[in-house]
Protein backbone atom coordinates (compact mmCIF):
# COMPACT_ATOMS: atom_id res chain seq x y z
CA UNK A 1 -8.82 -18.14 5.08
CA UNK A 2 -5.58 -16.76 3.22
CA UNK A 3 -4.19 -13.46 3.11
CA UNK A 4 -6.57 -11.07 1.46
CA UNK A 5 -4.65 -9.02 -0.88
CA UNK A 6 -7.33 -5.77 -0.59
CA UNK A 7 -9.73 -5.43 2.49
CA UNK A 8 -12.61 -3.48 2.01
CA UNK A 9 -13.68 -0.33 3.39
CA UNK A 10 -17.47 0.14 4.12
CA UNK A 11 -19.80 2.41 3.27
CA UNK A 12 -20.02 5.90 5.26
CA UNK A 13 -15.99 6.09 6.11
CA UNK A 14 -15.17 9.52 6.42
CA UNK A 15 -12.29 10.90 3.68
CA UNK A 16 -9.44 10.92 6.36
CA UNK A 17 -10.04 7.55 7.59
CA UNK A 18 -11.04 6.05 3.94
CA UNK A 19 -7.45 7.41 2.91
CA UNK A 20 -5.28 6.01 6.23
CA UNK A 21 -7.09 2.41 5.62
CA UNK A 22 -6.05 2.94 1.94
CA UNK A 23 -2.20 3.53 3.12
CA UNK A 24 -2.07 1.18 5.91
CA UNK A 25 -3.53 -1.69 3.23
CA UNK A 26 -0.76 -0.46 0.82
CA UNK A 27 1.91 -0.57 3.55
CA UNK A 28 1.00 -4.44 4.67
CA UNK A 29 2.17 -5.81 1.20
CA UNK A 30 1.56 -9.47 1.66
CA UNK A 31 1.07 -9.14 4.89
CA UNK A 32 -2.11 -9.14 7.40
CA UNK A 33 -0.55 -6.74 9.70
CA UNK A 34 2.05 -4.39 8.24
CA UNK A 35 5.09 -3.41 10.76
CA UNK A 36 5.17 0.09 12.23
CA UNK A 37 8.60 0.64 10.45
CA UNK A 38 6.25 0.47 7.27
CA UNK A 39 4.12 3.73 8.05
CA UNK A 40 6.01 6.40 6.76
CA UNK A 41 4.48 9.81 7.98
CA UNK A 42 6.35 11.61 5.02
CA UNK A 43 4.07 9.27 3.17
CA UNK A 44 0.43 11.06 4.97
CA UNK A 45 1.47 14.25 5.46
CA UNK A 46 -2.01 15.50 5.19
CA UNK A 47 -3.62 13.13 7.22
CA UNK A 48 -0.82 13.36 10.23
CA UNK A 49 -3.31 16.23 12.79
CA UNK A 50 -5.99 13.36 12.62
CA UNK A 51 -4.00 10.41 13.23
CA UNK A 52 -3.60 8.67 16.94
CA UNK A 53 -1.26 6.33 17.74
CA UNK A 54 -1.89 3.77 20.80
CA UNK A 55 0.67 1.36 22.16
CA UNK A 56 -0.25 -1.86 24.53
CA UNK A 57 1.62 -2.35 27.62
CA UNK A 58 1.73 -5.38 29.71
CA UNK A 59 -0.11 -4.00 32.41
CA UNK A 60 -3.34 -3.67 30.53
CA UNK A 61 -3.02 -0.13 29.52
CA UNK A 62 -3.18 1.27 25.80
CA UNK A 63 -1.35 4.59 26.23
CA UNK A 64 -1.90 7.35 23.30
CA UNK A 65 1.91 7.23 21.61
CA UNK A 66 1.00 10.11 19.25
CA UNK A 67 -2.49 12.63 19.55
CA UNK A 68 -2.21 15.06 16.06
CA UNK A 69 -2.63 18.57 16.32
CA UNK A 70 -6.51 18.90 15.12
CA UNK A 71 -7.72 15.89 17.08
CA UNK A 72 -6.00 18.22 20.13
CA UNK A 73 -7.52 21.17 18.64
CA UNK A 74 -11.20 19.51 18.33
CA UNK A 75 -11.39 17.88 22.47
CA UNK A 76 -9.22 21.15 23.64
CA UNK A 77 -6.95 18.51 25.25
CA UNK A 78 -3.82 16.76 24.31
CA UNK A 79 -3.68 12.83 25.28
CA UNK A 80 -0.39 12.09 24.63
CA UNK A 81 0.82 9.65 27.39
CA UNK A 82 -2.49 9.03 28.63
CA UNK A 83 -3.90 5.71 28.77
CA UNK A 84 -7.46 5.56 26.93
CA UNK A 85 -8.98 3.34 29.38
CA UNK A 86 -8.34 6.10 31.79
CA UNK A 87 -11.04 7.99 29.19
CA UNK A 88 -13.79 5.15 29.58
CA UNK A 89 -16.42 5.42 32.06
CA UNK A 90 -15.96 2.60 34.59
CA UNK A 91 -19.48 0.68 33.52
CA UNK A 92 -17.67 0.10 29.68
CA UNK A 93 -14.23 0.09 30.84
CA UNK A 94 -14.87 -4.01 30.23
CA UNK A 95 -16.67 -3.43 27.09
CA UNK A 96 -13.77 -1.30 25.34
CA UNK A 97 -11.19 -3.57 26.77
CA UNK A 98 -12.88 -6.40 25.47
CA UNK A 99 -12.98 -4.71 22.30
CA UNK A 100 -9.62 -4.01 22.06
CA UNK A 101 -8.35 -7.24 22.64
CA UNK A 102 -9.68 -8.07 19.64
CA UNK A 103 -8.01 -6.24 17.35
CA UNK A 104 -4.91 -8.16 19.04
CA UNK A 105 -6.20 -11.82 19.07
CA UNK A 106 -7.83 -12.06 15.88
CA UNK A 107 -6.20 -8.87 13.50
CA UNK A 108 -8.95 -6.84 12.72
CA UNK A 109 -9.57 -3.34 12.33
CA UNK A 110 -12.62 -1.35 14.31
CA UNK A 111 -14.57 1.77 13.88
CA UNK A 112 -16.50 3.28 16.34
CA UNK A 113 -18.72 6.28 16.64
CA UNK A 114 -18.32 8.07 20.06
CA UNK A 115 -19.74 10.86 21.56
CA UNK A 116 -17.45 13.29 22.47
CA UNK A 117 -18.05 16.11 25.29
CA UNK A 118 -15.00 18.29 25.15
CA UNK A 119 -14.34 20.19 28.19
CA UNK A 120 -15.78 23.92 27.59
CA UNK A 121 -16.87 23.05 23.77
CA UNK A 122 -19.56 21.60 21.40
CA UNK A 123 -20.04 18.07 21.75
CA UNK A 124 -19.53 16.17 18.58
CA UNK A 125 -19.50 12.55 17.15
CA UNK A 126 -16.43 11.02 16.18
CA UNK A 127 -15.80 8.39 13.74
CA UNK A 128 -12.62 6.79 14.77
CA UNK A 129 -10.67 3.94 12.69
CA UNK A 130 -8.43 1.99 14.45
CA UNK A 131 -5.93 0.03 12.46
CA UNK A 132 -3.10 -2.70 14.15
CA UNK A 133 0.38 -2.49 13.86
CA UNK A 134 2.86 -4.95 14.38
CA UNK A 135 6.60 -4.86 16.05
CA UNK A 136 9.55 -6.35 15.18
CA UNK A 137 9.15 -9.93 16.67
CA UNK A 138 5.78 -10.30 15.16
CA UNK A 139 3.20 -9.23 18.13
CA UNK A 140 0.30 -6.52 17.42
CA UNK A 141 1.78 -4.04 19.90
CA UNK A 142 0.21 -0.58 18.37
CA UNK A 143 -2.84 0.71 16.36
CA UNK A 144 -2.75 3.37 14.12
CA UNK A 145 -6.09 5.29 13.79
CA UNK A 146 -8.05 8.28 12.60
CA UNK A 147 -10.64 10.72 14.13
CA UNK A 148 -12.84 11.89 12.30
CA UNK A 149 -15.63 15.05 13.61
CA UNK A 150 -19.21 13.57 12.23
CA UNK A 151 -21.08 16.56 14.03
CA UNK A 152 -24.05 16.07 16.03
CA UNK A 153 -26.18 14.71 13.15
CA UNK A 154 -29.59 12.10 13.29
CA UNK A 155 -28.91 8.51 12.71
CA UNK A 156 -27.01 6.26 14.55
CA UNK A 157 -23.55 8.27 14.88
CA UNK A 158 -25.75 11.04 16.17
CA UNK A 159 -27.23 9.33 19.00
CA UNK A 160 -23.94 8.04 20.24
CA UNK A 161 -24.29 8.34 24.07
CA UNK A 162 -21.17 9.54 25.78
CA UNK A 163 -22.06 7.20 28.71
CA UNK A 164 -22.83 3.80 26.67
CA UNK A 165 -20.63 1.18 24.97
CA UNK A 166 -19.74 2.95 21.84
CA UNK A 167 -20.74 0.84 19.22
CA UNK A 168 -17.67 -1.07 17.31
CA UNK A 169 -17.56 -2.20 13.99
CA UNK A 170 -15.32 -4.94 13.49
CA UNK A 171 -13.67 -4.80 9.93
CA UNK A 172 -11.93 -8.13 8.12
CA UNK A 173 -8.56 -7.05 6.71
CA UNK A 174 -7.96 -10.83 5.73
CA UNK A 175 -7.84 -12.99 8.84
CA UNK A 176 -11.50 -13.19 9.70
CA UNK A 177 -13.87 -11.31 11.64
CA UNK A 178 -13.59 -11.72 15.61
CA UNK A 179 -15.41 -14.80 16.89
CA UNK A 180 -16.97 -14.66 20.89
CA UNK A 181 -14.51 -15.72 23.32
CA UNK A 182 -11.45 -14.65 22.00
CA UNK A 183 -8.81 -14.61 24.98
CA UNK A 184 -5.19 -14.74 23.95
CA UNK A 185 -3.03 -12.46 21.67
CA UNK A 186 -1.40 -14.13 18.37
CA UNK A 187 1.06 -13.08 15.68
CA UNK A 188 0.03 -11.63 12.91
CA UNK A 189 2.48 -12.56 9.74
């Protein structure tokens, strides 16, 4: 499959995310994967207290680069520098990882729908977008995403169980949708 020149977005995407998908498919130009010398927060102002930013390491970890100020607000807790598998109950920790590598092996984007159990507050639903990034030499090293509070509403995103596999949603942004079995990392161009 070549380059799609527009992904789509489904159905149900919340505003914030709907707009950073819109900027990060601007962004990529030609590409499948823009850079992350592309994003230009001058460019999102408004959407910068919702945005995350993870970075892979080679030890495994994906350690929150950047947590805005209302997705601190919303879990009463500030993540930056703190690896998100540290976040996952031990039982999914394979699950999410698993997921994640995706998003690196075969350049995808993901939404999930998590329940969230903030320390001393309301427990809500999150929609969260996760977007890849690529460095300089080529390699998916970073995601850029967007959380979103759903509220604690019927339907699927409202029965979210905080100690279950999230459910991800893998989206096509021009290089296929994962296939099982995915192992190793590739370029994105």
């Amino acid at each position: 499959m070549g380059i799609q020149t527009r992904a789509v977005i489904p159905e149900g995407i919340e505003p914030v995310a709907r707009s950073l998908f819109e900027y990060w498919s601007r962004v990529r130009g030609g590409k499948i994967v823009p850079g992350r010398s592309d994003i230009r927060p001058a460019d999102i102002l408004p959407l910068l207290p919702y945005l995350i930013i993870l970075e892979y390491h080679p030890d495994g970890t994906l350690i929150h680069r950047l947590v805005g100020t209302a997705c601190v607000e919303r879990l009463g807790a500030d993540y930056t520098g703190v690896n998100l598998f540290d976040q996952v109950a031990a039982h999914n920790l394979r699950h999410a990882a698993q997921n994640f590598n995706v998003l690196r092996c075969n350049p995808c984007g993901m939404i999930v729908h998590k329940k969230i159990q903030p320390e001393k507050r309301t427990p809500f639903v999150a929609q969260i977008l996760y977007l890849p990034l690529r460095d300089r030499s080529g390699e998916i090293s970073q995601l850029i995403g967007s959380v979103s509070a759903l509220g604690m509403r019927d339907g699927a995103a409202g029965s979210a169980d905080i100690n279950h596999p999230a459910p991800a949603q893998f989206l096509d942004i021009g290089a296929g949708l994962p296939q099982p079995g995915i192992s190793e990392a590739r370029r994105a161009t």
